[in-house]
PDB file of N, CA and C in Angstrom:
ATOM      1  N   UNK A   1      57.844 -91.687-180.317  1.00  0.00           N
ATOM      2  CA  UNK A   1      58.926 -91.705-179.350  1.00  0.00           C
ATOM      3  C   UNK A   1      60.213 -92.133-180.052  1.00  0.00           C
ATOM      4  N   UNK A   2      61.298 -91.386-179.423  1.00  0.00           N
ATOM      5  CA  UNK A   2      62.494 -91.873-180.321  1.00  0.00           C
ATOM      6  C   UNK A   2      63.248 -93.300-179.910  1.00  0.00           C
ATOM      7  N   UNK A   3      63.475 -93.866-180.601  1.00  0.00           N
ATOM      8  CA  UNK A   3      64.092 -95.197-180.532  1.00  0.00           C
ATOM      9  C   UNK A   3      65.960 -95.291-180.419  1.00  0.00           C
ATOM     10  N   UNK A   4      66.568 -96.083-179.266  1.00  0.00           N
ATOM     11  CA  UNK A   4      67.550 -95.941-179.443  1.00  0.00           C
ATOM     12  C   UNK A   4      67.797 -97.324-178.831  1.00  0.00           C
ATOM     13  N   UNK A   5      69.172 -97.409-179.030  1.00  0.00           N
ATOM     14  CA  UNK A   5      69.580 -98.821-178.992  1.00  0.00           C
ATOM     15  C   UNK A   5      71.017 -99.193-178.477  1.00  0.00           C
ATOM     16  N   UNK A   6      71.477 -99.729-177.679  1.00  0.00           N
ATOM     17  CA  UNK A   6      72.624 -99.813-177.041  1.00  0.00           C
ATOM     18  C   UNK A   6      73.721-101.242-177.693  1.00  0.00           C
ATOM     19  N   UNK A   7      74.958-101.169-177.460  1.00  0.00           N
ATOM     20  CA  UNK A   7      75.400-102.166-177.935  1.00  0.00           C
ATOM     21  C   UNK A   7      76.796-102.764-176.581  1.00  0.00           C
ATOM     22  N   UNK A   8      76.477-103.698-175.902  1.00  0.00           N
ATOM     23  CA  UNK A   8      77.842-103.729-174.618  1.00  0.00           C
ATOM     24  C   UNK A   8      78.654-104.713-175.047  1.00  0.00           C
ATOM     25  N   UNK A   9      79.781-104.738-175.554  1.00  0.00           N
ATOM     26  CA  UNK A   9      80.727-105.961-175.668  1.00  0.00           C
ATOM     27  C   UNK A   9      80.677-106.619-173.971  1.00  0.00           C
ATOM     28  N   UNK A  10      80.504-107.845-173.823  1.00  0.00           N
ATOM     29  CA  UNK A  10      80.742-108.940-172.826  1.00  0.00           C
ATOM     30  C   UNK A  10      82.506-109.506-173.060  1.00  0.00           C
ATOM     31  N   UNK A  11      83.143-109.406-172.137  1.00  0.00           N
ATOM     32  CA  UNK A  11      84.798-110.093-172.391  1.00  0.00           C
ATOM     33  C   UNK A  11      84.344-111.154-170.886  1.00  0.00           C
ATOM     34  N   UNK A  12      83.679-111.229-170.008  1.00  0.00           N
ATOM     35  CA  UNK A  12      82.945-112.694-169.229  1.00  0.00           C
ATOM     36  C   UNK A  12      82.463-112.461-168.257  1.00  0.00           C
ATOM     37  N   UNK A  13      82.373-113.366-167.395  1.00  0.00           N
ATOM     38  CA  UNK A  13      81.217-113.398-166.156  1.00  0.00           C
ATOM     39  C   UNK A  13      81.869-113.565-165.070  1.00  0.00           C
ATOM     40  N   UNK A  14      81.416-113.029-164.001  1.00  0.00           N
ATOM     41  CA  UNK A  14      82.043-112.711-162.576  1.00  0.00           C
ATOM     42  C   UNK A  14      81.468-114.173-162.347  1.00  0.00           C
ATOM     43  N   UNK A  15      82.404-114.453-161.489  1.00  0.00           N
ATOM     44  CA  UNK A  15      82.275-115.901-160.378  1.00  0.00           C
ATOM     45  C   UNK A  15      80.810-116.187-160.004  1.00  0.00           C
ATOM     46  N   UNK A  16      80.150-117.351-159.945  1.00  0.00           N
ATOM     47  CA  UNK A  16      78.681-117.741-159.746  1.00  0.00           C
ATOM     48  C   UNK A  16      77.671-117.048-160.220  1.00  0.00           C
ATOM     49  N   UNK A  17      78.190-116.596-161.629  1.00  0.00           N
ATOM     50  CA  UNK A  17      77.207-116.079-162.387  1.00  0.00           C
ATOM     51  C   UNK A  17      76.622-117.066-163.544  1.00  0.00           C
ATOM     52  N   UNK A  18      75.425-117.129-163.918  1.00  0.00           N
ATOM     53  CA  UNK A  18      74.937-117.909-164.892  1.00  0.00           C
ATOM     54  C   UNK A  18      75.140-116.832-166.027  1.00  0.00           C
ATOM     55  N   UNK A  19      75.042-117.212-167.255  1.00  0.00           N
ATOM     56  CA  UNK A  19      75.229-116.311-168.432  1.00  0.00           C
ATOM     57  C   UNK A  19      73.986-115.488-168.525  1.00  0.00           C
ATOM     58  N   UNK A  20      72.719-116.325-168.264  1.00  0.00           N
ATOM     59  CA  UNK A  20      71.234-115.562-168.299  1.00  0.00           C
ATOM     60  C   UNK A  20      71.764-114.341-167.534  1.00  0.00           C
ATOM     61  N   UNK A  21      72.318-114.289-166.376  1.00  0.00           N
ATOM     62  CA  UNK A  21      72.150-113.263-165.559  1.00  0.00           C
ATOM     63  C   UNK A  21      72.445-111.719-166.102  1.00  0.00           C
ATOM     64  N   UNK A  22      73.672-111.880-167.179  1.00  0.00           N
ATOM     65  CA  UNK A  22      73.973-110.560-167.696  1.00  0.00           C
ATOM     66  C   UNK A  22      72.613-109.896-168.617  1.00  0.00           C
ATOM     67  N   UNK A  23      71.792-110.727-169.695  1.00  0.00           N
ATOM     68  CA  UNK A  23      70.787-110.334-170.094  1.00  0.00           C
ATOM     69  C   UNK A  23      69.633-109.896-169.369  1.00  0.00           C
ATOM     70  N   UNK A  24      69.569-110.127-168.458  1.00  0.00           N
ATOM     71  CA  UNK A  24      69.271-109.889-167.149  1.00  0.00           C
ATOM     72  C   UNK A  24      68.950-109.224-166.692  1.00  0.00           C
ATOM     73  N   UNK A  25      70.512-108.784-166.246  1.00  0.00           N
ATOM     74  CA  UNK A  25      70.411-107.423-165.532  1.00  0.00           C
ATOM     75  C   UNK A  25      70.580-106.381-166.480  1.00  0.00           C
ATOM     76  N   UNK A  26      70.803-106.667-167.545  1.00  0.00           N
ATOM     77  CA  UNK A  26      70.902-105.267-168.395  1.00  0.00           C
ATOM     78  C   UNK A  26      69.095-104.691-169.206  1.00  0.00           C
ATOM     79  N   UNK A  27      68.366-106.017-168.925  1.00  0.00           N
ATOM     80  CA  UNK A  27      67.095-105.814-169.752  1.00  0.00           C
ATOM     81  C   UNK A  27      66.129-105.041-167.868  1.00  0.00           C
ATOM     82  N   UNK A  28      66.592-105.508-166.969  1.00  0.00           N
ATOM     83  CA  UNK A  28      65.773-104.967-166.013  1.00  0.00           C
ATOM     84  C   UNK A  28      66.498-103.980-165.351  1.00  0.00           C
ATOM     85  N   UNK A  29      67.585-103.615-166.045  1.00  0.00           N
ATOM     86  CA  UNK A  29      68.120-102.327-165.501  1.00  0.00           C
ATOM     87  C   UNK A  29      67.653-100.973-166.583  1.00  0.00           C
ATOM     88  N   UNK A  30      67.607-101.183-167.925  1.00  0.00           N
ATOM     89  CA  UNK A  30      66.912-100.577-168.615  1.00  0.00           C
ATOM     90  C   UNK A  30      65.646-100.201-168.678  1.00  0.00           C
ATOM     91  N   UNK A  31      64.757-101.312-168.031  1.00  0.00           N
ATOM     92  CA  UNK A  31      63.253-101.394-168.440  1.00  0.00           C
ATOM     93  C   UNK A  31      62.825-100.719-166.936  1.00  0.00           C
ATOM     94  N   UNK A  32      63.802-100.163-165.951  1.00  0.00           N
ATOM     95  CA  UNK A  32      63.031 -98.960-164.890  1.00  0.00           C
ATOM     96  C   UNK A  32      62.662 -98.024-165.546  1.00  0.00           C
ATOM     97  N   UNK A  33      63.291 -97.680-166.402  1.00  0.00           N
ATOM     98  CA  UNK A  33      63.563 -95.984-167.163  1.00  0.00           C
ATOM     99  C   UNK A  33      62.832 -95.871-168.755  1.00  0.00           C
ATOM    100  N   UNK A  34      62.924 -96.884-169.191  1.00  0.00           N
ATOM    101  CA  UNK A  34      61.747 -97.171-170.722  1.00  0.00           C
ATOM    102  C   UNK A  34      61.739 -98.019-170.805  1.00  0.00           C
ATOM    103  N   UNK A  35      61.050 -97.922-172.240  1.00  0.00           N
ATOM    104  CA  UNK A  35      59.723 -99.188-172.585  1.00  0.00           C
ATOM    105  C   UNK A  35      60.949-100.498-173.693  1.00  0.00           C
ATOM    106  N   UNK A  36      61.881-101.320-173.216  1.00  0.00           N
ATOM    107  CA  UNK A  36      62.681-101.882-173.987  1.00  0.00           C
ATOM    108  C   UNK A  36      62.129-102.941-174.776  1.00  0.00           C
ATOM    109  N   UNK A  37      61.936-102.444-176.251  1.00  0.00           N
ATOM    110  CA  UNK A  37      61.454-103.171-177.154  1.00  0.00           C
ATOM    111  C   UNK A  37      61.807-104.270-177.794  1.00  0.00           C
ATOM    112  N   UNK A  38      63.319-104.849-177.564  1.00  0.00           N
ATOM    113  CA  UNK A  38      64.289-105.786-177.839  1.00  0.00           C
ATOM    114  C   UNK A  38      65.193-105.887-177.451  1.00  0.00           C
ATOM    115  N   UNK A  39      65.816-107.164-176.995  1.00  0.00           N
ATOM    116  CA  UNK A  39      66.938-107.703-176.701  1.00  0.00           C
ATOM    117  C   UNK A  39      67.363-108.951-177.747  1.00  0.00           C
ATOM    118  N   UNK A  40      68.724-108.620-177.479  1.00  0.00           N
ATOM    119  CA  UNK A  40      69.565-109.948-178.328  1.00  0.00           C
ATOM    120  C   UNK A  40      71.031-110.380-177.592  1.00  0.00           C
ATOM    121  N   UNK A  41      71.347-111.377-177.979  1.00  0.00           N
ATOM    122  CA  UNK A  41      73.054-111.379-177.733  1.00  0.00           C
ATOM    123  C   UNK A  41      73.697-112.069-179.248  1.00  0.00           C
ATOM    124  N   UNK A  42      74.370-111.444-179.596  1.00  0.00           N
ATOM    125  CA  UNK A  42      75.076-111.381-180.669  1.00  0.00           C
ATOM    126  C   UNK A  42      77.079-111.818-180.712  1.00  0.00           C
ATOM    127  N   UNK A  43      77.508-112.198-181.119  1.00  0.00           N
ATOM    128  CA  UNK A  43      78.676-112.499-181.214  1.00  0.00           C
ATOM    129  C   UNK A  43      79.583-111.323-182.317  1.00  0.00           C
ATOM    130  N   UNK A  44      79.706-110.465-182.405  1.00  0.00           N
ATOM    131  CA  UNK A  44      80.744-109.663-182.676  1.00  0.00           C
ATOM    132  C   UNK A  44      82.184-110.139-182.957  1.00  0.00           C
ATOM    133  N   UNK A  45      83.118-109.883-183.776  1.00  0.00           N
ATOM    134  CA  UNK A  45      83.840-109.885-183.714  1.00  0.00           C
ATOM    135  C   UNK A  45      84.974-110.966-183.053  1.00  0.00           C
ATOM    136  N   UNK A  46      83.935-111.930-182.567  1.00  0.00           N
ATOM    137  CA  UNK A  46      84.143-113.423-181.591  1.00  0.00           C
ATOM    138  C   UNK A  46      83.951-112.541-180.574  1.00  0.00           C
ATOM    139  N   UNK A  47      83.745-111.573-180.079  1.00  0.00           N
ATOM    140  CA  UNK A  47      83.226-111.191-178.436  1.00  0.00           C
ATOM    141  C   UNK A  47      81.635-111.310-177.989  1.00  0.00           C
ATOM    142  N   UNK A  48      81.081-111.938-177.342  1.00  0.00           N
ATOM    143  CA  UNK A  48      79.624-111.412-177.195  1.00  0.00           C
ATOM    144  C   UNK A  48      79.095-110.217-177.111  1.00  0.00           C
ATOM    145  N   UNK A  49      78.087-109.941-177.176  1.00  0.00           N
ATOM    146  CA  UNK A  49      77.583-108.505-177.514  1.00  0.00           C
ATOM    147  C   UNK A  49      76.398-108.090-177.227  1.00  0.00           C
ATOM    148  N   UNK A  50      75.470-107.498-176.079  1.00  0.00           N
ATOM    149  CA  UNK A  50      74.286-107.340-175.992  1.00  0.00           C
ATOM    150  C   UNK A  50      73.589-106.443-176.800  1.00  0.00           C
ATOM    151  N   UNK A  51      72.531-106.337-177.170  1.00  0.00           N
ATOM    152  CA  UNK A  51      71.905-105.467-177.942  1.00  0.00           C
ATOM    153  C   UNK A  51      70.550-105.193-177.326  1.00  0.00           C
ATOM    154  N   UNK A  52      70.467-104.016-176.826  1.00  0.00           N
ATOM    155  CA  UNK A  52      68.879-103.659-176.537  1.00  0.00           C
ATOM    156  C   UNK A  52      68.348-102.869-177.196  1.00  0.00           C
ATOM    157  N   UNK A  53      67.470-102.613-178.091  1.00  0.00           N
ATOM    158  CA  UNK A  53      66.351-101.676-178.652  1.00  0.00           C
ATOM    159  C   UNK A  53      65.564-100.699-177.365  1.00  0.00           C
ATOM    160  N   UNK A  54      65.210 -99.329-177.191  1.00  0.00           N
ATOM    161  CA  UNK A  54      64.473 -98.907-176.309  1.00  0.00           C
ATOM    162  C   UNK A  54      63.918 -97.723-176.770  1.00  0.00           C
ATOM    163  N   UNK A  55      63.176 -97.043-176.264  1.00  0.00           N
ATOM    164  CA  UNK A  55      62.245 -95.744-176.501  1.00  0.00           C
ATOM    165  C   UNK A  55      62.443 -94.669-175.383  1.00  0.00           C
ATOM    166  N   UNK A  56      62.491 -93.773-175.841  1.00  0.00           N
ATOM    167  CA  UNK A  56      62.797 -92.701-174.576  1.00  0.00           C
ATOM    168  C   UNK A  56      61.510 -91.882-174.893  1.00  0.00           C
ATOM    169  N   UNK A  57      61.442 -91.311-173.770  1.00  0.00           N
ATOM    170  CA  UNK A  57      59.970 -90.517-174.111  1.00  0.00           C
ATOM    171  C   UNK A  57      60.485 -89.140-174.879  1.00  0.00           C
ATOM    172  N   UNK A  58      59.726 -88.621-175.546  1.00  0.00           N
ATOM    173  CA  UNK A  58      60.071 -87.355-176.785  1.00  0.00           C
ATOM    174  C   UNK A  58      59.713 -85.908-175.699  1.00  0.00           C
ATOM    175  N   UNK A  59      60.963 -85.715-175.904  1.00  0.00           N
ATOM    176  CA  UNK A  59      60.902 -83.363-175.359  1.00  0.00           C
ATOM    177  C   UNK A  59      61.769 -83.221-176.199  1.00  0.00           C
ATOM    178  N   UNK A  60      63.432 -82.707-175.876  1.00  0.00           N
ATOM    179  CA  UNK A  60      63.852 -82.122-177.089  1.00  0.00           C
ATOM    180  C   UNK A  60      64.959 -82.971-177.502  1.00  0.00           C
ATOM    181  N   UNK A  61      65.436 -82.665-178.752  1.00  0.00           N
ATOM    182  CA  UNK A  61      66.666 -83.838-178.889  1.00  0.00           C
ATOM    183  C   UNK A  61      67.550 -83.957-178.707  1.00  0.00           C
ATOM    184  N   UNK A  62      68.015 -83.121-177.788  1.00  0.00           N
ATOM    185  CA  UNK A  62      69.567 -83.122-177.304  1.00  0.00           C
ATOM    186  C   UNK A  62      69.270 -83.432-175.597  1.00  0.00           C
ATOM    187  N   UNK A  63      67.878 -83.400-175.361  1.00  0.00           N
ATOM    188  CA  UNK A  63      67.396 -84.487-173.510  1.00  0.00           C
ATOM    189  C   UNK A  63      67.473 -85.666-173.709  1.00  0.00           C
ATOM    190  N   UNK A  64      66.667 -85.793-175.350  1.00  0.00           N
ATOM    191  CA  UNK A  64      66.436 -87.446-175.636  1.00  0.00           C
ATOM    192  C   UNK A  64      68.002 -88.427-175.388  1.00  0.00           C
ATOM    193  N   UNK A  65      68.860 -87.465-176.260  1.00  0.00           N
ATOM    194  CA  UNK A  65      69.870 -88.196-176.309  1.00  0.00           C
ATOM    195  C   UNK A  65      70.862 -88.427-174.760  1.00  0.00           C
ATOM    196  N   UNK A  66      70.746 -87.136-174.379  1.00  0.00           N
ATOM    197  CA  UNK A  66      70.793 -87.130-172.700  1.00  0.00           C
ATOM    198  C   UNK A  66      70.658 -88.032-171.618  1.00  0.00           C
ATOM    199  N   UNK A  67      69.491 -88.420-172.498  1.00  0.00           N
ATOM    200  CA  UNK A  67      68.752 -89.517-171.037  1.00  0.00           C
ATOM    201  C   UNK A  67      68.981 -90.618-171.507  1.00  0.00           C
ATOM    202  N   UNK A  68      68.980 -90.803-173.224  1.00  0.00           N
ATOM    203  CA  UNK A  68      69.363 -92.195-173.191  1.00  0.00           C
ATOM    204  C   UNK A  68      71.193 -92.459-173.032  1.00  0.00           C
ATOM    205  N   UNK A  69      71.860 -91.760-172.747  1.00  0.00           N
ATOM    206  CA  UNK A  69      73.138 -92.212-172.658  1.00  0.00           C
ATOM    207  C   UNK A  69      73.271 -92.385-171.131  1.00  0.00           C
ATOM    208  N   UNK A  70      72.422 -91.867-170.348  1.00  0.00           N
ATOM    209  CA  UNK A  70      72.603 -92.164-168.862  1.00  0.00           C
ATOM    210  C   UNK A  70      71.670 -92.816-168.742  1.00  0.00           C
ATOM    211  N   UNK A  71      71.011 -93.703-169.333  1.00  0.00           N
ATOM    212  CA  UNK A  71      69.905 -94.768-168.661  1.00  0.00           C
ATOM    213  C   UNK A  71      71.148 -95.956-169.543  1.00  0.00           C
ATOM    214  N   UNK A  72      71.938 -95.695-170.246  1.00  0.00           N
ATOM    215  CA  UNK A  72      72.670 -96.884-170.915  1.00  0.00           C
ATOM    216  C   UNK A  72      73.801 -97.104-170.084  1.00  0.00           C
ATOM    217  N   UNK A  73      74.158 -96.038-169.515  1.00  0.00           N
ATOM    218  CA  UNK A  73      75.113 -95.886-167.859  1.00  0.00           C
ATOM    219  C   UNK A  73      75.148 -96.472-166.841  1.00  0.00           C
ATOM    220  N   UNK A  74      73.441 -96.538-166.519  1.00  0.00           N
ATOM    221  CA  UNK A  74      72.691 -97.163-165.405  1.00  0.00           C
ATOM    222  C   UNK A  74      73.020 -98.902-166.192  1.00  0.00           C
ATOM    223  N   UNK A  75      72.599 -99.372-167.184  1.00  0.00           N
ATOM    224  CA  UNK A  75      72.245-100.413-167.990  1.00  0.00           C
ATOM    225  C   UNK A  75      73.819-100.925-167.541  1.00  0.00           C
ATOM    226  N   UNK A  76      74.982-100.093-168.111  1.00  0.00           N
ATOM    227  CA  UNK A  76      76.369-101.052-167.774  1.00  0.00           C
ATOM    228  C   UNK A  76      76.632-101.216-166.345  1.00  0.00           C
ATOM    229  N   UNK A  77      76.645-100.294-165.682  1.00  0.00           N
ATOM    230  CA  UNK A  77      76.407-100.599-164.174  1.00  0.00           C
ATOM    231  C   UNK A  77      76.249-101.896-163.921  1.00  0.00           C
ATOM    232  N   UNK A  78      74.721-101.981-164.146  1.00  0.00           N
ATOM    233  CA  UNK A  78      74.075-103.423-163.787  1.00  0.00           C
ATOM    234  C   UNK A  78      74.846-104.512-164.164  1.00  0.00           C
ATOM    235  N   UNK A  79      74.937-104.100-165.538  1.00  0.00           N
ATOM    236  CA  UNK A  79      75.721-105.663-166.137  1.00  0.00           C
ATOM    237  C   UNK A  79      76.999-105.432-165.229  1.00  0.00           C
ATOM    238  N   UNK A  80      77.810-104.787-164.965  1.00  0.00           N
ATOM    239  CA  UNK A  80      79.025-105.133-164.499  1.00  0.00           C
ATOM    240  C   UNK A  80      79.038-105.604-162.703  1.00  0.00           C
ATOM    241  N   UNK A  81      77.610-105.888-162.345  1.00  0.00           N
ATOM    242  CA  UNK A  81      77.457-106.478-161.364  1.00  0.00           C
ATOM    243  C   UNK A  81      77.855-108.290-161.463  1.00  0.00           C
ATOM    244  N   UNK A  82      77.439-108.835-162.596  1.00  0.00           N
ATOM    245  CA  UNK A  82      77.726-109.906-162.879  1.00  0.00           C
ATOM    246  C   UNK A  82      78.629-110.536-163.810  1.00  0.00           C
ATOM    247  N   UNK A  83      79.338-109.393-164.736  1.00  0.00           N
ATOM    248  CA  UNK A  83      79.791-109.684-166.135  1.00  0.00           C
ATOM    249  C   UNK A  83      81.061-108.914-165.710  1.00  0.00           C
ATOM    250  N   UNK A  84      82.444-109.138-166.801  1.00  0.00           N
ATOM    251  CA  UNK A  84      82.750-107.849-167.446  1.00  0.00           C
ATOM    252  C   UNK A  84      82.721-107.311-168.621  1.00  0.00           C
ATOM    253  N   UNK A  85      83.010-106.092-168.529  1.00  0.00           N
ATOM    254  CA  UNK A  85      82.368-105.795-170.114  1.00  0.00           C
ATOM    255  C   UNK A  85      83.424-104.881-170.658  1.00  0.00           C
ATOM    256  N   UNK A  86      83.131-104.694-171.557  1.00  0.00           N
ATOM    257  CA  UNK A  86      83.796-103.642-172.956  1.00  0.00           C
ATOM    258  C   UNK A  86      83.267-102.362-172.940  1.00  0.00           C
ATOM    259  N   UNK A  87      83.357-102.266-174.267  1.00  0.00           N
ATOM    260  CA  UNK A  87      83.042-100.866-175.432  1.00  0.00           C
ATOM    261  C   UNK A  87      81.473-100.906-175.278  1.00  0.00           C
ATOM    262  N   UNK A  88      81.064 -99.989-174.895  1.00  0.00           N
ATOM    263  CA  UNK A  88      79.710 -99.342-174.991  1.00  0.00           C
ATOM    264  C   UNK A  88      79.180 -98.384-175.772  1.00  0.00           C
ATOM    265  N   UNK A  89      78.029 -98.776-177.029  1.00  0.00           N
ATOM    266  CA  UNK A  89      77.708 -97.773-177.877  1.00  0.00           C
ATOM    267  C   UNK A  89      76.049 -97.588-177.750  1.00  0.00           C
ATOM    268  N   UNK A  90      76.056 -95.998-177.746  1.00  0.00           N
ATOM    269  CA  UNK A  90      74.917 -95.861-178.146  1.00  0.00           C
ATOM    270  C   UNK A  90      74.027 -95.287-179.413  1.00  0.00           C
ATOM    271  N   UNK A  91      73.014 -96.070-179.824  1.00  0.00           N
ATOM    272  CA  UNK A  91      72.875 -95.015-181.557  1.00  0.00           C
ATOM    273  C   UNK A  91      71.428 -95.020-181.497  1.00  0.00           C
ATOM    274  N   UNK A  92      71.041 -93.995-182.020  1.00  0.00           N
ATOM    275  CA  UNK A  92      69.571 -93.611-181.900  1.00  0.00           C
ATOM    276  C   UNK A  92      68.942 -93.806-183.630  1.00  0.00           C
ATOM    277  N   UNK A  93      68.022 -93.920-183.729  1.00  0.00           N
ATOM    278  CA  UNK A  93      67.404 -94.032-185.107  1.00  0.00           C
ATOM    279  C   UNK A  93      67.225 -92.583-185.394  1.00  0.00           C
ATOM    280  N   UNK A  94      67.418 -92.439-186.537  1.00  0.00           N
ATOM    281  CA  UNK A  94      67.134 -91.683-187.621  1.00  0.00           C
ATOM    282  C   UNK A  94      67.317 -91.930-188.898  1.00  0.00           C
ATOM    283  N   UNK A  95      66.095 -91.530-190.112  1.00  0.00           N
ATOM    284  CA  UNK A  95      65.782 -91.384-190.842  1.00  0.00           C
ATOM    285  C   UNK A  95      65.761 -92.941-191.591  1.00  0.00           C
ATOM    286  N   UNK A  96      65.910 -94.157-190.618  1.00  0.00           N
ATOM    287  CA  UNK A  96      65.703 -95.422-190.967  1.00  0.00           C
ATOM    288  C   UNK A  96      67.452 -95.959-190.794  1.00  0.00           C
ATOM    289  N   UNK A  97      68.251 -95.130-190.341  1.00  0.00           N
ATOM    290  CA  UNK A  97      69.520 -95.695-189.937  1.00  0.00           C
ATOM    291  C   UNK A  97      69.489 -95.551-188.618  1.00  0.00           C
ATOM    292  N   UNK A  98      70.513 -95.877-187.829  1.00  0.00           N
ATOM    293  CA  UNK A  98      70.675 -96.296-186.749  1.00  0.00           C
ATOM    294  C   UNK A  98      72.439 -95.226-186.909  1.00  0.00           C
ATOM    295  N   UNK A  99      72.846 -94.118-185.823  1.00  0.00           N
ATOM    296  CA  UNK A  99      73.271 -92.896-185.976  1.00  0.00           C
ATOM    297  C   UNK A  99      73.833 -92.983-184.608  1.00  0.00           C
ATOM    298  N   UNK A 100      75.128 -92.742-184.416  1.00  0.00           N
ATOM    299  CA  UNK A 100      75.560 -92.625-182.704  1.00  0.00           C
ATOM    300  C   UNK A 100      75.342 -91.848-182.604  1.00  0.00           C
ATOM    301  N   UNK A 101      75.047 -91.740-180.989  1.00  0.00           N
ATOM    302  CA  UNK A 101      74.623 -90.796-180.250  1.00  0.00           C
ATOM    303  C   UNK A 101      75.849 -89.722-179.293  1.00  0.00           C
TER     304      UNK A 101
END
């Protein structure tokens, strides 16, 4: 299965939000749609930064990439229920690099 991986700059958190909540909602807004193999939060650039690892199921590679840019759609959604956010990237593995999508 192909592996792809999202990256959301965080710039902060909506009113009566705990910080857990953005990891949160972005790991159980992802994990309707695939199997999310990792999460992180990372500091970038001094901005926070989520990072999820995920798997899309394999047909052809221009669906794969398809579905994972609209399940990463669905993913900012969520977070921007509690957060606000930034720059959204998505990059899929290949050939042992990590390749936008």
């Amino acid at each position: 299965m192909p592996s792809f991986q999202t990256r959301l700059k965080i710039t902060g958190l909506k009113p009566g939000n705990p910080p857990e909540a953005v990891m949160a909602a972005a790991v159980e807004a992802l994990g309707t749609r695939h199997h999310v193999e990792a999460n992180q939060l990372e500091i970038a650039g001094g901005v926070p930064q989520l990072n999820l690892r995920f798997l899309v199921d394999a047909t052809a590679y221009a669906a794969e990439n398809s579905r994972a840019l609209e399940s990463a759609a669905l993913m900012r959604d969520a977070v921007e229920r509690v957060a606000v956010t930034g720059n959204l990237t998505v990059l899929r593995r290949n050939r042992g690099r990590w390749a936008p999508v």
